[in-house]
Structures are given as structure tokens and as C-alpha cells.
PDB file of N, CA and C in Angstrom:
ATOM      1  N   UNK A   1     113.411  94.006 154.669  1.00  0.00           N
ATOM      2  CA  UNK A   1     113.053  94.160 153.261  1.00  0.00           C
ATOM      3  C   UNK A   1     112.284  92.953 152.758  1.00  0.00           C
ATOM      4  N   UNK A   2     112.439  91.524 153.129  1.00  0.00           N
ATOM      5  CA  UNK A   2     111.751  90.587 152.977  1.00  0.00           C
ATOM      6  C   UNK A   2     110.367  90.654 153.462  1.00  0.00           C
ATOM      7  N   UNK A   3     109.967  91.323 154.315  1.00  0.00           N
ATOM      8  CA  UNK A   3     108.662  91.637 155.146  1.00  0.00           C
ATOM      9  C   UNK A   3     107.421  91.234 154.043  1.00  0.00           C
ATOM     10  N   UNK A   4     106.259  90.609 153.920  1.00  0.00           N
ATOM     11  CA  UNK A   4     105.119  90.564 153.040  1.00  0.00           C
ATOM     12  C   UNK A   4     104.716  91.668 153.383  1.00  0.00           C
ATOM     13  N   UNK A   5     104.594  92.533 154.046  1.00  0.00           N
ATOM     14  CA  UNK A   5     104.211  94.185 153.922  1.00  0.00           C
ATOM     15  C   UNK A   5     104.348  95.080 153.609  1.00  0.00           C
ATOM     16  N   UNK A   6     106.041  94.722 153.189  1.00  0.00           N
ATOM     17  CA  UNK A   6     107.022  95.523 152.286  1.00  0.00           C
ATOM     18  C   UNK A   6     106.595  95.112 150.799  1.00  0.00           C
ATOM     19  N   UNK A   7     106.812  94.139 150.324  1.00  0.00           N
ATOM     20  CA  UNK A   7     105.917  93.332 149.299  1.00  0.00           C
ATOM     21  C   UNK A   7     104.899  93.886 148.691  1.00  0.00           C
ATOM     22  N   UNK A   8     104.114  93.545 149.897  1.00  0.00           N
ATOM     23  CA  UNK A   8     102.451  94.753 149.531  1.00  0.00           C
ATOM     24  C   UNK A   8     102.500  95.772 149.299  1.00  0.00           C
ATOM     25  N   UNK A   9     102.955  96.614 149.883  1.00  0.00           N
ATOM     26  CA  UNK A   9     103.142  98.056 149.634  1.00  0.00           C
ATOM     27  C   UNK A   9     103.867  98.376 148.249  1.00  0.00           C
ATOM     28  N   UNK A  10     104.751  97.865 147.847  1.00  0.00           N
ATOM     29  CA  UNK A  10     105.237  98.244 146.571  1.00  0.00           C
ATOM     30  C   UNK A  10     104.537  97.333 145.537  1.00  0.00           C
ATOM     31  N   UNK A  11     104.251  96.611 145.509  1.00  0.00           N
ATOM     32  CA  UNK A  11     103.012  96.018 144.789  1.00  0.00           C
ATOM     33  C   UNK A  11     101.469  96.828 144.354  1.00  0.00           C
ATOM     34  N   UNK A  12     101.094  97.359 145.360  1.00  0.00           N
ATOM     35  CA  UNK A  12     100.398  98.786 145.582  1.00  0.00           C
ATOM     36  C   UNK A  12     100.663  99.355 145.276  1.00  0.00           C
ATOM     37  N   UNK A  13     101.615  99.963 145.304  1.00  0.00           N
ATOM     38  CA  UNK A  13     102.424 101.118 144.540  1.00  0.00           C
ATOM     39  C   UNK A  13     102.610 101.007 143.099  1.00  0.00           C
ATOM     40  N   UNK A  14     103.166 100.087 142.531  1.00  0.00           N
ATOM     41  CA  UNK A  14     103.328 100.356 141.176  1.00  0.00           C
ATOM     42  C   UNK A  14     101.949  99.554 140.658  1.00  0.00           C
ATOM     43  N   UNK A  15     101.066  99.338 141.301  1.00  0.00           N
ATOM     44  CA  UNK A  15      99.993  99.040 140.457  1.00  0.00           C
ATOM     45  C   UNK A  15      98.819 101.114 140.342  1.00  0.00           C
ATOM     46  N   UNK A  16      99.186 101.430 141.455  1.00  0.00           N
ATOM     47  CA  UNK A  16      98.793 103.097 141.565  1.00  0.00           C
ATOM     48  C   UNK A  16      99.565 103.452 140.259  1.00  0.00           C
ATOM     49  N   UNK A  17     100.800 103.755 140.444  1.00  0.00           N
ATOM     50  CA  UNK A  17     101.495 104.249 139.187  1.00  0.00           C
ATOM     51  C   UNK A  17     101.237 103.768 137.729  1.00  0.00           C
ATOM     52  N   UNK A  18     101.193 102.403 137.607  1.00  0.00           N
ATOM     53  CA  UNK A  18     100.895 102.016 135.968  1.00  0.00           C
ATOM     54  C   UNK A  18      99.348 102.351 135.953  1.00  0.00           C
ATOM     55  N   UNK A  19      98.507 102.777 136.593  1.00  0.00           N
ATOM     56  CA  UNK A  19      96.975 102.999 136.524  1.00  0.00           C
ATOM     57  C   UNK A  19      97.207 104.665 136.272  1.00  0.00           C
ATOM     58  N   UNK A  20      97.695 105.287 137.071  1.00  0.00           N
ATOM     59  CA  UNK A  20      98.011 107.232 136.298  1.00  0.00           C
ATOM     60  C   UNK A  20      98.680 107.268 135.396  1.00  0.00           C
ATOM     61  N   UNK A  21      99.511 106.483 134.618  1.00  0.00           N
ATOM     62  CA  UNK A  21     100.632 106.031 133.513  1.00  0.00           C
ATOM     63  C   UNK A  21      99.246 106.102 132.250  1.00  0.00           C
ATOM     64  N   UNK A  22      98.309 105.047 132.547  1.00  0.00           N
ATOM     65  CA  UNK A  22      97.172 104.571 131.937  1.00  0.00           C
ATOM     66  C   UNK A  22      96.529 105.681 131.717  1.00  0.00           C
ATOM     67  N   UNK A  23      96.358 106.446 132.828  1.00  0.00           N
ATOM     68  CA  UNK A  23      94.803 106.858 132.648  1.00  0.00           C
ATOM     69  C   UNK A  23      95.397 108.484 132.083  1.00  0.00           C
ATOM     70  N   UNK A  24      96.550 109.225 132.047  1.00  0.00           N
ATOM     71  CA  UNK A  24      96.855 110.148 131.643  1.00  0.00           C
ATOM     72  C   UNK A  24      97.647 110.249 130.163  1.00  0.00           C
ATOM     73  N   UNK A  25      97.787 108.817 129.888  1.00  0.00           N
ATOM     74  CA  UNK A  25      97.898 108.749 128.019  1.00  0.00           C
ATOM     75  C   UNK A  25      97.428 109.225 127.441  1.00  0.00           C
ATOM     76  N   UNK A  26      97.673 109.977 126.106  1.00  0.00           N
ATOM     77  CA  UNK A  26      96.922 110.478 125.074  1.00  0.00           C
ATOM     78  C   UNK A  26      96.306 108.884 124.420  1.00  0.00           C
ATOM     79  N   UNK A  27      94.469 108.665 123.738  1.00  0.00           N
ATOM     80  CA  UNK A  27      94.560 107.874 123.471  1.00  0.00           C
ATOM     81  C   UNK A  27      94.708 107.612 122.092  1.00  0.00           C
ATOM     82  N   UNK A  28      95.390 106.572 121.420  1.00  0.00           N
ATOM     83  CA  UNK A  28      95.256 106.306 119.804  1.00  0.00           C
ATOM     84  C   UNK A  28      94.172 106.358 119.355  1.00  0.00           C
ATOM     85  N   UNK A  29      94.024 107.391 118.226  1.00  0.00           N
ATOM     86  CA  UNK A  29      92.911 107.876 117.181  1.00  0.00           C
ATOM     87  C   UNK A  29      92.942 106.580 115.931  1.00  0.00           C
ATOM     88  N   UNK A  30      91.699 105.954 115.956  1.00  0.00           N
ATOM     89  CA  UNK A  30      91.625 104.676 114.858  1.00  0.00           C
ATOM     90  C   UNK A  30      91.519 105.562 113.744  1.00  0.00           C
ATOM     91  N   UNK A  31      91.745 104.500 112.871  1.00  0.00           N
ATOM     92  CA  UNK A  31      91.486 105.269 111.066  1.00  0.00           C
ATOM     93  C   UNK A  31      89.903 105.792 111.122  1.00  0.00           C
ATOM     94  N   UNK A  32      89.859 106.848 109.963  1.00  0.00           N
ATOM     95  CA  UNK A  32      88.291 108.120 110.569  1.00  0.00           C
ATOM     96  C   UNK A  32      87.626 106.652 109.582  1.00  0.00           C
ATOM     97  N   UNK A  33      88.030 105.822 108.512  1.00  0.00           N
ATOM     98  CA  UNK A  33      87.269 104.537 107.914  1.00  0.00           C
ATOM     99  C   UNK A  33      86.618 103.303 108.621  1.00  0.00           C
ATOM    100  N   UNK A  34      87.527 103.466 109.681  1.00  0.00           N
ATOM    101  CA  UNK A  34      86.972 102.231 110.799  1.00  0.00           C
ATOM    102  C   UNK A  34      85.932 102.512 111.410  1.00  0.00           C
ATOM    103  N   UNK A  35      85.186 104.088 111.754  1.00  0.00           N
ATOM    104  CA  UNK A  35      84.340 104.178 112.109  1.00  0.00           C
ATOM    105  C   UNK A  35      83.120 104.363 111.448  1.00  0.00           C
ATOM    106  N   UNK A  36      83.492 104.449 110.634  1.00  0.00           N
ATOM    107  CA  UNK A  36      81.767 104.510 109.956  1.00  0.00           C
ATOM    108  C   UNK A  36      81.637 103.339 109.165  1.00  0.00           C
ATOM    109  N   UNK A  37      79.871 103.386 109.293  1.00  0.00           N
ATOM    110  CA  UNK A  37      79.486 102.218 108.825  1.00  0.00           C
ATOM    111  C   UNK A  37      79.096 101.108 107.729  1.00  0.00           C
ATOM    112  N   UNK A  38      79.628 100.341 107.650  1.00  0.00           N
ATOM    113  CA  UNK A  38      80.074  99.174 106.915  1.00  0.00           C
ATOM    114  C   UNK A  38      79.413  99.474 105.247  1.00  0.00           C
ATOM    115  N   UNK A  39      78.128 100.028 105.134  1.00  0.00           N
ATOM    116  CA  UNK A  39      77.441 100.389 104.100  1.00  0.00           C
ATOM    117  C   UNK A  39      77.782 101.751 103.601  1.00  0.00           C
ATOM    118  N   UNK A  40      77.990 102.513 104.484  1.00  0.00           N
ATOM    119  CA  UNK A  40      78.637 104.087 104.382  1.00  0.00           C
ATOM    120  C   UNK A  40      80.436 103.727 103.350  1.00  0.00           C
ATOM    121  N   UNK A  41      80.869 102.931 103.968  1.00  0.00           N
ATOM    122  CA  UNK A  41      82.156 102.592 103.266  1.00  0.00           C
ATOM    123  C   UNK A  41      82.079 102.187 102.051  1.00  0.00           C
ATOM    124  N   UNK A  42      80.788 101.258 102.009  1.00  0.00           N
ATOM    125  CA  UNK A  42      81.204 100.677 100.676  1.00  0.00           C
ATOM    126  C   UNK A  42      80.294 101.868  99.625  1.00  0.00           C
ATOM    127  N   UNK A  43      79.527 102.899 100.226  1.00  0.00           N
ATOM    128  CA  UNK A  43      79.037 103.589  99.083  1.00  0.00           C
ATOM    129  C   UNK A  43      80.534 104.496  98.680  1.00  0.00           C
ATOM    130  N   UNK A  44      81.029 105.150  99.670  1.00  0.00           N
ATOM    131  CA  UNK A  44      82.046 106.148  99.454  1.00  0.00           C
ATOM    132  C   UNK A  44      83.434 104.764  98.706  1.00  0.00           C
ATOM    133  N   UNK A  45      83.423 104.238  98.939  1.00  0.00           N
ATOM    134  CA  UNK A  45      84.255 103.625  97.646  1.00  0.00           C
ATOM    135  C   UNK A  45      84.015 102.931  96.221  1.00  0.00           C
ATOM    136  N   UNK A  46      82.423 102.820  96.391  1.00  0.00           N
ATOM    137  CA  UNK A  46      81.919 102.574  94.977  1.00  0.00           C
ATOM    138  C   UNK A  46      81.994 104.123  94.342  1.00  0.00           C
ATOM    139  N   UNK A  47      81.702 105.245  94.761  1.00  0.00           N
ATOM    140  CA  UNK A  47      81.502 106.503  94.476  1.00  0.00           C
ATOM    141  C   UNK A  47      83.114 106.807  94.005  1.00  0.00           C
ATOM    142  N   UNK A  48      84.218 106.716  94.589  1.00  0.00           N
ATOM    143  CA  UNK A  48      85.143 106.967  94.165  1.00  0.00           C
ATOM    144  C   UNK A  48      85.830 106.051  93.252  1.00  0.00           C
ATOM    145  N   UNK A  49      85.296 104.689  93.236  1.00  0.00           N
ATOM    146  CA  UNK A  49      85.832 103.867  91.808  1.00  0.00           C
ATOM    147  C   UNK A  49      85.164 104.320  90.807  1.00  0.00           C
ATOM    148  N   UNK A  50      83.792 103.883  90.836  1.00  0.00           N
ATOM    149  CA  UNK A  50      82.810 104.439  89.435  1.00  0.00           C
ATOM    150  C   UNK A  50      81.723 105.512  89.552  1.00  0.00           C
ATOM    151  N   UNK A  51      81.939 106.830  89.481  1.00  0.00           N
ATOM    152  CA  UNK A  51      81.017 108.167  90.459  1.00  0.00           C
ATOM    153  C   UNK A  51      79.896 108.343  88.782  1.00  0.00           C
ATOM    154  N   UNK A  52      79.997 107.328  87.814  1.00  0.00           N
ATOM    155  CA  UNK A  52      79.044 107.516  87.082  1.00  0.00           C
ATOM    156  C   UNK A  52      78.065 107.045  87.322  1.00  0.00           C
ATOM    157  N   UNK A  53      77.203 105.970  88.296  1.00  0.00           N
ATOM    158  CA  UNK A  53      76.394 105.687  88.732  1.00  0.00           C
ATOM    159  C   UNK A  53      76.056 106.537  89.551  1.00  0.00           C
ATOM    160  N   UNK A  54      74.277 106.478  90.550  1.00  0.00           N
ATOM    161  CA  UNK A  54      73.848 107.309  91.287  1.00  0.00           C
ATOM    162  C   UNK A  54      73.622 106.095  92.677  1.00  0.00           C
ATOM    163  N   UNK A  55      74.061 106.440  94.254  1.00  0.00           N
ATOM    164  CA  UNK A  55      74.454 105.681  94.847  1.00  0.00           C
ATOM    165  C   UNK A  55      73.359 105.689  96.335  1.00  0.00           C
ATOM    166  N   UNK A  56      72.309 104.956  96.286  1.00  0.00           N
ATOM    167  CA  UNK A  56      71.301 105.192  97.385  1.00  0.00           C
ATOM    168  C   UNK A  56      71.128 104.250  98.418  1.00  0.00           C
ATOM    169  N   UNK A  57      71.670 104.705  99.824  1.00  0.00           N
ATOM    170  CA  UNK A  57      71.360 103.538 100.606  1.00  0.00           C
ATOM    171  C   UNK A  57      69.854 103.280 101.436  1.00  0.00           C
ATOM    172  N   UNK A  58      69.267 102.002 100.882  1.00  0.00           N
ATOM    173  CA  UNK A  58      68.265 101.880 101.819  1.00  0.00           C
ATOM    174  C   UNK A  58      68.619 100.233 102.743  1.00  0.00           C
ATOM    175  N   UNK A  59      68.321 101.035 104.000  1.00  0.00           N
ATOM    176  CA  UNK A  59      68.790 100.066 105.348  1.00  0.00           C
ATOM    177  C   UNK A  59      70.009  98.972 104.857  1.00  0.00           C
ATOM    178  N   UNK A  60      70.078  97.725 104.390  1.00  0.00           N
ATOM    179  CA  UNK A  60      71.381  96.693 104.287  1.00  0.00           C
ATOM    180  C   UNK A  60      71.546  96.751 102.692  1.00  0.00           C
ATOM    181  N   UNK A  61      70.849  98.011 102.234  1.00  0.00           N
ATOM    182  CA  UNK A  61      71.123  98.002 100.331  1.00  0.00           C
ATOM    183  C   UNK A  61      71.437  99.080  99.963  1.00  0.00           C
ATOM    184  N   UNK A  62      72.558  99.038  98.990  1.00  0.00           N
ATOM    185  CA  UNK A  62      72.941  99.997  97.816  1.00  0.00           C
ATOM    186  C   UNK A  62      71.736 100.282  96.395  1.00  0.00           C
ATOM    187  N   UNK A  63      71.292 100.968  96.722  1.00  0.00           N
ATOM    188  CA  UNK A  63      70.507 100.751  95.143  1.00  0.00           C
ATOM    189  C   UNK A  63      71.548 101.533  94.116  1.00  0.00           C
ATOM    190  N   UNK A  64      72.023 101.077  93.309  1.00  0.00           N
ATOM    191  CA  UNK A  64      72.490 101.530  92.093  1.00  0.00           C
ATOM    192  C   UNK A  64      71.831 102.190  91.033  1.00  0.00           C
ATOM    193  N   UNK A  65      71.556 103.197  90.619  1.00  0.00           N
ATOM    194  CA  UNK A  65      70.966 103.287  89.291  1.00  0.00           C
ATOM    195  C   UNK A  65      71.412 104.655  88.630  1.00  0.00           C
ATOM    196  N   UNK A  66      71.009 105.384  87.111  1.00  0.00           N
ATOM    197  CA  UNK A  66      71.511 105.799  86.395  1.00  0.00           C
ATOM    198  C   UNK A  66      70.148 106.178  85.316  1.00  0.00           C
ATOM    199  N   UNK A  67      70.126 107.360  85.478  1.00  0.00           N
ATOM    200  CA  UNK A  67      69.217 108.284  84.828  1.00  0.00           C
ATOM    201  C   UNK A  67      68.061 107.687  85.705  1.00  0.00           C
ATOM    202  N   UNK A  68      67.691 107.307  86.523  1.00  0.00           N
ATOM    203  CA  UNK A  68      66.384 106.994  87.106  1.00  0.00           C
ATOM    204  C   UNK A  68      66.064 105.675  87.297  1.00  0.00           C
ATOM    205  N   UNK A  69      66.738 104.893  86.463  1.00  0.00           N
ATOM    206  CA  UNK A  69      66.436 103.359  86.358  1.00  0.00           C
ATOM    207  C   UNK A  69      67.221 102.480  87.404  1.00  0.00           C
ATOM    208  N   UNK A  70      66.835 101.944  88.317  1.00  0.00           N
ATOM    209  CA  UNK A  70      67.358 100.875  88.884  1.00  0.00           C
ATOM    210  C   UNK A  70      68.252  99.788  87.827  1.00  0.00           C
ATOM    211  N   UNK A  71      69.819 100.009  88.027  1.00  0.00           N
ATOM    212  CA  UNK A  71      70.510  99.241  87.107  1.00  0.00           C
ATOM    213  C   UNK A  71      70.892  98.358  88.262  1.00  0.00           C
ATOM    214  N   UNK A  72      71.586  97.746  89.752  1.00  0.00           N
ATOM    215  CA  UNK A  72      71.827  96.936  90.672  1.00  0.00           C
ATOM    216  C   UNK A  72      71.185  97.010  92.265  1.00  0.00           C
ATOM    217  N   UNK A  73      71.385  96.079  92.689  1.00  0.00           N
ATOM    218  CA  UNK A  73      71.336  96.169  94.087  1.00  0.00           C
ATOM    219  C   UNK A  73      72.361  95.669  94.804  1.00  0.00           C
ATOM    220  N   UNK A  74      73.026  95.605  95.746  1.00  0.00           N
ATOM    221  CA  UNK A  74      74.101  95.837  96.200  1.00  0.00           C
ATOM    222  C   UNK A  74      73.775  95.762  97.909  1.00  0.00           C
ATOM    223  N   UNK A  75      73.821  94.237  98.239  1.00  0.00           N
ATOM    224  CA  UNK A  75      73.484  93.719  99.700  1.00  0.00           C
ATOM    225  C   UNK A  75      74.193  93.278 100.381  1.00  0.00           C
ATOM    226  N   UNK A  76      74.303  93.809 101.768  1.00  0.00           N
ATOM    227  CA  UNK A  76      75.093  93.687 102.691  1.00  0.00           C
ATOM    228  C   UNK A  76      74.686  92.944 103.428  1.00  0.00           C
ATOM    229  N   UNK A  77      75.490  91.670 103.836  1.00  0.00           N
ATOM    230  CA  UNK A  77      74.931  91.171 105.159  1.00  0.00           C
ATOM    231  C   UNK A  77      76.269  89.608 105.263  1.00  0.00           C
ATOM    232  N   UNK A  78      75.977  89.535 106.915  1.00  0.00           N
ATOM    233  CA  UNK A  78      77.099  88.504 107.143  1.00  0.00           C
ATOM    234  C   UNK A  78      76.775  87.245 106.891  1.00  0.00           C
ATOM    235  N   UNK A  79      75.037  86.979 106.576  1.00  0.00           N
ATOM    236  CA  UNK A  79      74.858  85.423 106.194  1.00  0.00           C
ATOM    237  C   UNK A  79      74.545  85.177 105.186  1.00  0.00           C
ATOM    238  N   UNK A  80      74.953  85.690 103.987  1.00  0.00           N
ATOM    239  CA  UNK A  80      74.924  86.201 102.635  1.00  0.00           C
ATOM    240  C   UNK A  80      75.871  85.205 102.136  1.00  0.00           C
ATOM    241  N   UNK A  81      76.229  85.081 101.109  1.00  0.00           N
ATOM    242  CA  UNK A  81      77.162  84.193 100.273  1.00  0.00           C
ATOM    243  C   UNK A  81      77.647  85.160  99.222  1.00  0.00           C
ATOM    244  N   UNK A  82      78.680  85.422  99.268  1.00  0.00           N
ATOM    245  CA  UNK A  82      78.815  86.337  97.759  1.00  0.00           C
ATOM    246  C   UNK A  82      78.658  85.866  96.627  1.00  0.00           C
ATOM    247  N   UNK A  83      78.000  86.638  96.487  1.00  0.00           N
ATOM    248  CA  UNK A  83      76.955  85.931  94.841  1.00  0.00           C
ATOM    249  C   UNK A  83      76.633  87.208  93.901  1.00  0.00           C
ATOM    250  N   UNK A  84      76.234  86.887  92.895  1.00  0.00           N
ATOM    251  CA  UNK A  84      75.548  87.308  91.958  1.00  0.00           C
ATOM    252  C   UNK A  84      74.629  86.727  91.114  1.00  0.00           C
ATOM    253  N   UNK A  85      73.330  87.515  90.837  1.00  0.00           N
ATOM    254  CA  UNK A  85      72.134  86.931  90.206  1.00  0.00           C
ATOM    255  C   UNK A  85      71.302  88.198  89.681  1.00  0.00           C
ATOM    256  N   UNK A  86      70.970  87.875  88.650  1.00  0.00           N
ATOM    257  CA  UNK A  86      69.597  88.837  87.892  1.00  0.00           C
ATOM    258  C   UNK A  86      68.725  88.428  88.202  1.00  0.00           C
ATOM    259  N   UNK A  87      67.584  89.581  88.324  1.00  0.00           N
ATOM    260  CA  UNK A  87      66.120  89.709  88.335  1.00  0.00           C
ATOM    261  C   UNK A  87      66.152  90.062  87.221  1.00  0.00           C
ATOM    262  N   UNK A  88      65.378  89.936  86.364  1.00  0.00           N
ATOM    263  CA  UNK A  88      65.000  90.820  85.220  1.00  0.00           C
ATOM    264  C   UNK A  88      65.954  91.773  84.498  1.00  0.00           C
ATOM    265  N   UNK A  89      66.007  92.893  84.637  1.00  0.00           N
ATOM    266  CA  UNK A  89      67.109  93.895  84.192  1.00  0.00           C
ATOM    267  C   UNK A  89      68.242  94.138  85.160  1.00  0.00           C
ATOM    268  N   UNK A  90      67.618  93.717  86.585  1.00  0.00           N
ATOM    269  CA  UNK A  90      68.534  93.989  87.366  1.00  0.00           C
ATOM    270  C   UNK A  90      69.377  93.351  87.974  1.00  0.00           C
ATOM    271  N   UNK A  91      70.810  93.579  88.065  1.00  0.00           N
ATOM    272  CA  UNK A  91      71.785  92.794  88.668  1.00  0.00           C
ATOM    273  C   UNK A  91      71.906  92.757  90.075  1.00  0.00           C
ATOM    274  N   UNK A  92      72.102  91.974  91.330  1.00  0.00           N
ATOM    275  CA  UNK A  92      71.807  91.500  92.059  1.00  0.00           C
ATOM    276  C   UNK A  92      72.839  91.102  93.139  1.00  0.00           C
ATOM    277  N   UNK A  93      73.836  92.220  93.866  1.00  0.00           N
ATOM    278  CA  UNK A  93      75.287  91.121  94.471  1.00  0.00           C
ATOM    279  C   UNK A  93      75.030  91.282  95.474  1.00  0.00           C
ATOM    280  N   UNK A  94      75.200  90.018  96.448  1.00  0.00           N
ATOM    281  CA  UNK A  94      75.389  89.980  97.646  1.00  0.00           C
ATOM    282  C   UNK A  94      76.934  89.644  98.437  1.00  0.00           C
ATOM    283  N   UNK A  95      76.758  90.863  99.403  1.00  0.00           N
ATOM    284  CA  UNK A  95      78.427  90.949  99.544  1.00  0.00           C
ATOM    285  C   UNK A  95      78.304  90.652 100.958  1.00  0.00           C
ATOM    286  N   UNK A  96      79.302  90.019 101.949  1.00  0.00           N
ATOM    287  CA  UNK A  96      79.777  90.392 103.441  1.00  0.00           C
ATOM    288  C   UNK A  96      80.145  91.150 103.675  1.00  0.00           C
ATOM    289  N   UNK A  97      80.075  91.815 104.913  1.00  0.00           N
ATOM    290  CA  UNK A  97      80.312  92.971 105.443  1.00  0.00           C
ATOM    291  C   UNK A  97      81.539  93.346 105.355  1.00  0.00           C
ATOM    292  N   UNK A  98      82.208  92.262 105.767  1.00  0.00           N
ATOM    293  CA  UNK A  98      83.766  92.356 105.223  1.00  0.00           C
ATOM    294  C   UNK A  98      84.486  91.858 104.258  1.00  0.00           C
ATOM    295  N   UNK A  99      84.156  92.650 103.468  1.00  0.00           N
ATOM    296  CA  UNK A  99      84.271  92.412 101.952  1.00  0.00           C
ATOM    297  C   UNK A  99      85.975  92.380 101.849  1.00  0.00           C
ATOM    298  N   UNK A 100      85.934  91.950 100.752  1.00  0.00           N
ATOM    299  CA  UNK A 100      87.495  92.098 100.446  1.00  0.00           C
ATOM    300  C   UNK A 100      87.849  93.171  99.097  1.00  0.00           C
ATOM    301  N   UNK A 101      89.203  93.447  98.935  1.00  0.00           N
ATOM    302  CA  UNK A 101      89.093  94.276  97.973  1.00  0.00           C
ATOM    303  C   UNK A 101      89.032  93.877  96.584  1.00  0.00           C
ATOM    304  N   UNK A 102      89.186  92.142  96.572  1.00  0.00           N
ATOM    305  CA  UNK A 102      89.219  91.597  95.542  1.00  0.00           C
ATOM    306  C   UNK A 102      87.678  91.575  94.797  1.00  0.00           C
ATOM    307  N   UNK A 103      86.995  91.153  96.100  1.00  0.00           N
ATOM    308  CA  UNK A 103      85.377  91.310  95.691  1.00  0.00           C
ATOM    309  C   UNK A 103      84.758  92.490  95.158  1.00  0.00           C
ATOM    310  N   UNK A 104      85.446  93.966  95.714  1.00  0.00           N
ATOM    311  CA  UNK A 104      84.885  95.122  95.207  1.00  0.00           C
ATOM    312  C   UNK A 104      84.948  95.260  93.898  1.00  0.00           C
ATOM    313  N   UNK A 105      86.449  94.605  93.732  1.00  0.00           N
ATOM    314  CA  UNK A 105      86.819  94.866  92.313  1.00  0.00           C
ATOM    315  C   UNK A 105      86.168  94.172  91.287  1.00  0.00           C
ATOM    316  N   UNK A 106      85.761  92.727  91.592  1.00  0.00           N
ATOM    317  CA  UNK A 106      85.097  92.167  90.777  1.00  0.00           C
ATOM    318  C   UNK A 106      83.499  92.991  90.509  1.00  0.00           C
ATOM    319  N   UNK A 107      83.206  93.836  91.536  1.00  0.00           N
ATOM    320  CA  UNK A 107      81.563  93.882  91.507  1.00  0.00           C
ATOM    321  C   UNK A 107      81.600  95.414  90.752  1.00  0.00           C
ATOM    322  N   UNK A 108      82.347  96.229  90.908  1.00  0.00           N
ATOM    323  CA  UNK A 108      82.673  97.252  90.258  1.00  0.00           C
ATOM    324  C   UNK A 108      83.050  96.704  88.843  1.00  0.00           C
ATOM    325  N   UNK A 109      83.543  95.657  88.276  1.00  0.00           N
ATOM    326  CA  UNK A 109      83.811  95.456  87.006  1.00  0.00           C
ATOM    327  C   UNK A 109      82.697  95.000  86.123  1.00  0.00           C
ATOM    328  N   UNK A 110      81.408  94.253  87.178  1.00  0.00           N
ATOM    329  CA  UNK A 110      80.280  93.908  86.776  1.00  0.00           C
ATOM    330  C   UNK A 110      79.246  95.323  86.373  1.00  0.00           C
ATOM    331  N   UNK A 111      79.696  96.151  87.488  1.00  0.00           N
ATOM    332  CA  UNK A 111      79.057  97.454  87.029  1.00  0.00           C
ATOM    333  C   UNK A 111      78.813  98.349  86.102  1.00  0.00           C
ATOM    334  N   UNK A 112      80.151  98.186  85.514  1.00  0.00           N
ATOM    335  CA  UNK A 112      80.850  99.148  84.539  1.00  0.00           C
ATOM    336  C   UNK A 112      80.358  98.621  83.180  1.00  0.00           C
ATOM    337  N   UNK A 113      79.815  97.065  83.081  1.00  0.00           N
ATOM    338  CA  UNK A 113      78.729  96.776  81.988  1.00  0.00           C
ATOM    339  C   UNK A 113      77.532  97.315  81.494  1.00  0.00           C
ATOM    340  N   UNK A 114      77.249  97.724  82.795  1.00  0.00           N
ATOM    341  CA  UNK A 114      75.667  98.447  82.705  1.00  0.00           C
ATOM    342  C   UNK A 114      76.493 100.338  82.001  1.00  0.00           C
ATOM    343  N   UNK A 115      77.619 100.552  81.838  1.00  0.00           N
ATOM    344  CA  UNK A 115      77.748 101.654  81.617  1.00  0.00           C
ATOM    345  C   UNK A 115      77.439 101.826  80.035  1.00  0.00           C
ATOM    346  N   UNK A 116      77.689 100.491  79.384  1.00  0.00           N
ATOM    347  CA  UNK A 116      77.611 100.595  78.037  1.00  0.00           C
ATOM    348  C   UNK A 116      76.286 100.926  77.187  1.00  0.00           C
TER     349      UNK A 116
END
């Protein structure tokens, strides 16, 4: 029973077995939110905080606007600083990708100005 061949062989063996153990698991389904993308999320939760705005994504931007008028822009990106700034009429946030929910909330509260 001491044999290194005996050794091997069951060493072999339960490395066979934990590999069909593996490979015949059902696998864990991630949240259906984790998969889509980072801009897709944040429109479908601006849409369900404030669905009185109109919500358009072009490539790393939200355009915001309302009756036709560009009221924000709404930029995604990881070397961004979260900020806010006006152009002219328009408000201006730059968010990280992984935003927090504290940040949504603040930028949704900035929004809800332009409702007035």
C-alpha cells in the first residue's frame, strides 16, 4: 500500500473524478444586470428613477433631453473624475463605470432641476 504507484494511481484517480464532478455541474447563472453593458445599466436605471426625461445612448454618452432639447449629458468612462460642469444650458456629469449608488442619486437629483 505504501508503493509510489499505488500513490499515483489514486492520485489519478481522484483527480479523473473531481474533473467529471466539474465538468457535469449545473453552472451558476450571474445576475441577467451583470451582463449587460455598463451604459445599458445606467440608462435602464435612470429610466426607472426619473422616466420623465427622454434617454439616448450615443457610444460612452447618455444624452438626456425633454421635448427635443438637449437638457444633460451623461459620460461614462474609467479616467473620468466624477464631476459636474455646464456648457451653456447644458449640464454635464461625468461618471465611472462603476458608479456608485450614491453618485446616481446625486446625478438624478441634479436632473430633476431641469424638470422645473
Amino acid at each position: 500500500m505504501n508503493s509510489p504507484l499505488t500513490w499515483l494511481v489514486l492520485l489519478m484517480g481522484a483527480g479523473i473524478v473531481l474533473y467529471f464532478i466539474a465538468r457535469f455541474l449545473p453552472k451558476k447563472s450571474n445576475d441577467s444586470m451583470r451582463r449587460i453593458a455598463p451604459i445599458d445599466r445606467l440608462q435602464a436605471e435612470l429610466i426607472r428613477r426619473e422616466p420623465y426625461f427622454d434617454y439616448t445612448i450615443k457610444q460612452d454618452r447618455i444624452i438626456v433631453s425633454k421635448d427635443g432639447s438637449i437638457d444633460a449629458y451623461i459620460i461614462l468612462d474609467d479616467k473620468a473624475v466624477n464631476a459636474t460642469r455646464k456648457l451653456g444650458d447644458v449640464m454635464i456629469f461625468s461618471l465611472k463605470q462603476r458608479y456608485r449608488i450614491k453618485e446616481l442619486s446625486e446625478l438624478v437629483a441634479k436632473l430633476q432641476q431641469f424638470k422645473k
